[in-house]
Each structure stands twice: as structure tokens, then as C-alpha cells.
N, C-alpha and C. Protein backbone atom coordinates (compact mmCIF):
# COMPACT_ATOMS: atom_id res chain seq x y z
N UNK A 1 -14.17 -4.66 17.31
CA UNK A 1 -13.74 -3.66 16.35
C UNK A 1 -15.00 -3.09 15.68
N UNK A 2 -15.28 -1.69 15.79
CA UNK A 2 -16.23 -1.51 15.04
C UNK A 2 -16.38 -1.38 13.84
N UNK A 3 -17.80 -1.38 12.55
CA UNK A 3 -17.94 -1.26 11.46
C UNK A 3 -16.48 -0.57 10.31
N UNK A 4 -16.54 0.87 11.24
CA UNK A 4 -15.84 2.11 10.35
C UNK A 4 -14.34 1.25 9.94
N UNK A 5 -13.68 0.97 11.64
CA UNK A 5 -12.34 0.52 11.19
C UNK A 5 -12.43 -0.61 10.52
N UNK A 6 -12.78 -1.44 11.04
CA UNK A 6 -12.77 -3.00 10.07
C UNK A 6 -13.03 -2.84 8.74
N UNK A 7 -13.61 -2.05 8.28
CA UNK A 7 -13.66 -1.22 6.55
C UNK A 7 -12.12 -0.87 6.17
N UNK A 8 -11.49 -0.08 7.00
CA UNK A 8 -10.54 0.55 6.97
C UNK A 8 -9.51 -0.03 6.65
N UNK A 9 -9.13 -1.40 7.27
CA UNK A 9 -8.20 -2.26 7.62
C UNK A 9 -8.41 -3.88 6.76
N UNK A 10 -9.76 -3.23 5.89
CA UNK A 10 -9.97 -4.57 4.79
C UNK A 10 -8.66 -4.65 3.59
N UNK A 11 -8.14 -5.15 3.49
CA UNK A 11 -7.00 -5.15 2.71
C UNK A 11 -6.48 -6.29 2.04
N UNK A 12 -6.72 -6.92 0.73
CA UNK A 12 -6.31 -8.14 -0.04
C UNK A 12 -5.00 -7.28 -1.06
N UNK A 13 -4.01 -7.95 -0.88
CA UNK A 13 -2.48 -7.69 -1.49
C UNK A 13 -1.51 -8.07 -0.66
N UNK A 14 -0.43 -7.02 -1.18
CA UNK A 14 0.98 -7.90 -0.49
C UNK A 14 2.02 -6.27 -0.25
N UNK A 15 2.45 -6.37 0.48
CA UNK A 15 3.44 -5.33 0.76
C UNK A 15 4.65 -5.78 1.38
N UNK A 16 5.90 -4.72 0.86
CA UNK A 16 6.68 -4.93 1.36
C UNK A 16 7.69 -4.43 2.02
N UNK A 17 8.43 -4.18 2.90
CA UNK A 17 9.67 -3.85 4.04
C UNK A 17 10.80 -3.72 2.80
N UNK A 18 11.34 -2.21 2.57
CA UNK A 18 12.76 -2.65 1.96
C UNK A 18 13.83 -1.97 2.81
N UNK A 19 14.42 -2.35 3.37
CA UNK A 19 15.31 -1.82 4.17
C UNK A 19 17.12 -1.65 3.80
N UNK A 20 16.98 -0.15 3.85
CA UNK A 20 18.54 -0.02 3.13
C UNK A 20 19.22 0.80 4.40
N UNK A 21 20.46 0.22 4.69
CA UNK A 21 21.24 0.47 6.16
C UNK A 21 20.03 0.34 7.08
N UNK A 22 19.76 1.62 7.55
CA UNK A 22 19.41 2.04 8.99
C UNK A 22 17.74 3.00 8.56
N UNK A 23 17.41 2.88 6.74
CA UNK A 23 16.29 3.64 6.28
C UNK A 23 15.08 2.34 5.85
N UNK A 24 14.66 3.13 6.04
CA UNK A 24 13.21 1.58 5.09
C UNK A 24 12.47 2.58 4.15
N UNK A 25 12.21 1.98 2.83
CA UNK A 25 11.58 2.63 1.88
C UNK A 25 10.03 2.73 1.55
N UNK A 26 9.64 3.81 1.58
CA UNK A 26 7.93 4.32 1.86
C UNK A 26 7.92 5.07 0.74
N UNK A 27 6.49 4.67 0.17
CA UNK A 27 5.96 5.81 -0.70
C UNK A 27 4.82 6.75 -0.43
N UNK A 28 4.80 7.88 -0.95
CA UNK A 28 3.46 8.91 -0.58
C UNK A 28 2.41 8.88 -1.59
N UNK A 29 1.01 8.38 -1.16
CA UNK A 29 0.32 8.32 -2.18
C UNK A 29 -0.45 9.60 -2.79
N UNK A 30 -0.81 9.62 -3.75
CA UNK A 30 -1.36 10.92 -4.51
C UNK A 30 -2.21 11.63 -3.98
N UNK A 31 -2.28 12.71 -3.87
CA UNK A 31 -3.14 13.26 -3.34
C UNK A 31 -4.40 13.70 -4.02
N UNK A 32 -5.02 12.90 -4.25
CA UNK A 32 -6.39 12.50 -4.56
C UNK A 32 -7.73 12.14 -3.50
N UNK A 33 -8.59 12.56 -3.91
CA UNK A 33 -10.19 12.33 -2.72
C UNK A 33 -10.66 10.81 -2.95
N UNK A 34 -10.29 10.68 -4.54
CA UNK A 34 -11.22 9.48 -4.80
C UNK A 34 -10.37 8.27 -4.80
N UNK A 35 -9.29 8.08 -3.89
CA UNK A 35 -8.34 6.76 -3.50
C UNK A 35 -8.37 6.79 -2.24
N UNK A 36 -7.97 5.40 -1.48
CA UNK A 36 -8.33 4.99 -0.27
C UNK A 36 -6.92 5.89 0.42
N UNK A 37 -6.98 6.15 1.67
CA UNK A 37 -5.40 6.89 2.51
C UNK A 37 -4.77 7.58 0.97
N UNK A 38 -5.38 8.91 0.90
CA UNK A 38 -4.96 9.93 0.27
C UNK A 38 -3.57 10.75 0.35
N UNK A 39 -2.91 10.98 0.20
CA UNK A 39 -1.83 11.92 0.42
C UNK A 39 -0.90 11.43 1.89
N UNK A 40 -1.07 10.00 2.17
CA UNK A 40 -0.33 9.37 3.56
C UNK A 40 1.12 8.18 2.96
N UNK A 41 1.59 8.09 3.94
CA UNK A 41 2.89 7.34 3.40
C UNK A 41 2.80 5.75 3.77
N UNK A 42 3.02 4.74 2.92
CA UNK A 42 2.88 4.08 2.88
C UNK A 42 3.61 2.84 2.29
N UNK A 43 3.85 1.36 2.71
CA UNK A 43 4.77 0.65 2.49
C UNK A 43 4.57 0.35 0.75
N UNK A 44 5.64 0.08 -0.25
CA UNK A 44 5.23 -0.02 -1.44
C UNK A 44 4.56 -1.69 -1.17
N UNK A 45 3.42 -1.94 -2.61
CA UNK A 45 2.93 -3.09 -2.42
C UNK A 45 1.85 -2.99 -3.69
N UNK A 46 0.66 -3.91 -3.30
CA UNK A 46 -0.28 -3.68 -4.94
C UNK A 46 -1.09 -5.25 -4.07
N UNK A 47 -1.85 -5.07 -5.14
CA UNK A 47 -3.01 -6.36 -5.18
C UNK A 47 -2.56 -7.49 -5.17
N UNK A 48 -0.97 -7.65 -5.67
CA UNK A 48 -0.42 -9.18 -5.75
C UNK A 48 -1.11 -9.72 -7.31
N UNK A 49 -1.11 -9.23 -7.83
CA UNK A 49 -1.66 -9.32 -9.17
C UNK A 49 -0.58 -9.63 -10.27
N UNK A 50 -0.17 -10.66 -10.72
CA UNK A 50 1.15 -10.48 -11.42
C UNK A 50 0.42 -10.80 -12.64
N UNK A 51 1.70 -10.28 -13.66
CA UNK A 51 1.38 -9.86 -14.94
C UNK A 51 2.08 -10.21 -16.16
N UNK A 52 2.18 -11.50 -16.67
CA UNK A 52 3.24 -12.23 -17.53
C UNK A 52 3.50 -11.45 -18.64
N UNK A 53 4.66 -10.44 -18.35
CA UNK A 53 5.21 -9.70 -20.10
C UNK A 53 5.96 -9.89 -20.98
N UNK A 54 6.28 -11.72 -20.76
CA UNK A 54 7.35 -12.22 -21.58
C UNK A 54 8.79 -11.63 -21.49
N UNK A 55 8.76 -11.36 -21.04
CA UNK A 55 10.10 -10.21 -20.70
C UNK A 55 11.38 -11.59 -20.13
């Protein structure tokens, strides 16, 4: 695998599959220059970072 992709495909978090009937749920990210896969669709997910709000 060269340099470029293996950059590409570096990825620490968690994502996830939500599947309703026969659809699965994707989000489109912002269309911004200065975020990684700009304006492409993508499974929802995050860093895995949880966040105790007493809640």
C-alpha cells in the first residue's frame, strides 16, 4: 500500500451501520477544504470519545 493511501485510511474511532427496512443511514459531510473527505457521504461515527453529562 503506498504512503498517500495508508494516510488516507488512518482512522482511530468507531462507526456505525443503522439500518432501517431495506435503507442504511449516511451522513454528508460539510463542505469544507480544511476537513478530511469534504463534501462525501459517510457512515455516522466520531472518535469514540464519550462524554459523561450526568444526564
Amino acid at each position: 500500500m503506498d504512503a498517500y493511501l495508508k494516510d488516507q485510511l488512518d482512522f482511530t474511532g468507531v462507526k456505525v451501520a443503522l439500518l432501517v427496512e431495506k435503507s442504511i443511514l449516511v451522513v454528508l459531510r460539510d463542505n469544507k477544504t480544511d476537513i478530511p473527505w469534504p463534501n462525501m457521504w459517510e457512515l455516522p461515527g466520531g472518535d469514540g470519545v464519550i462524554i459523561m453529562t450526568g444526564a
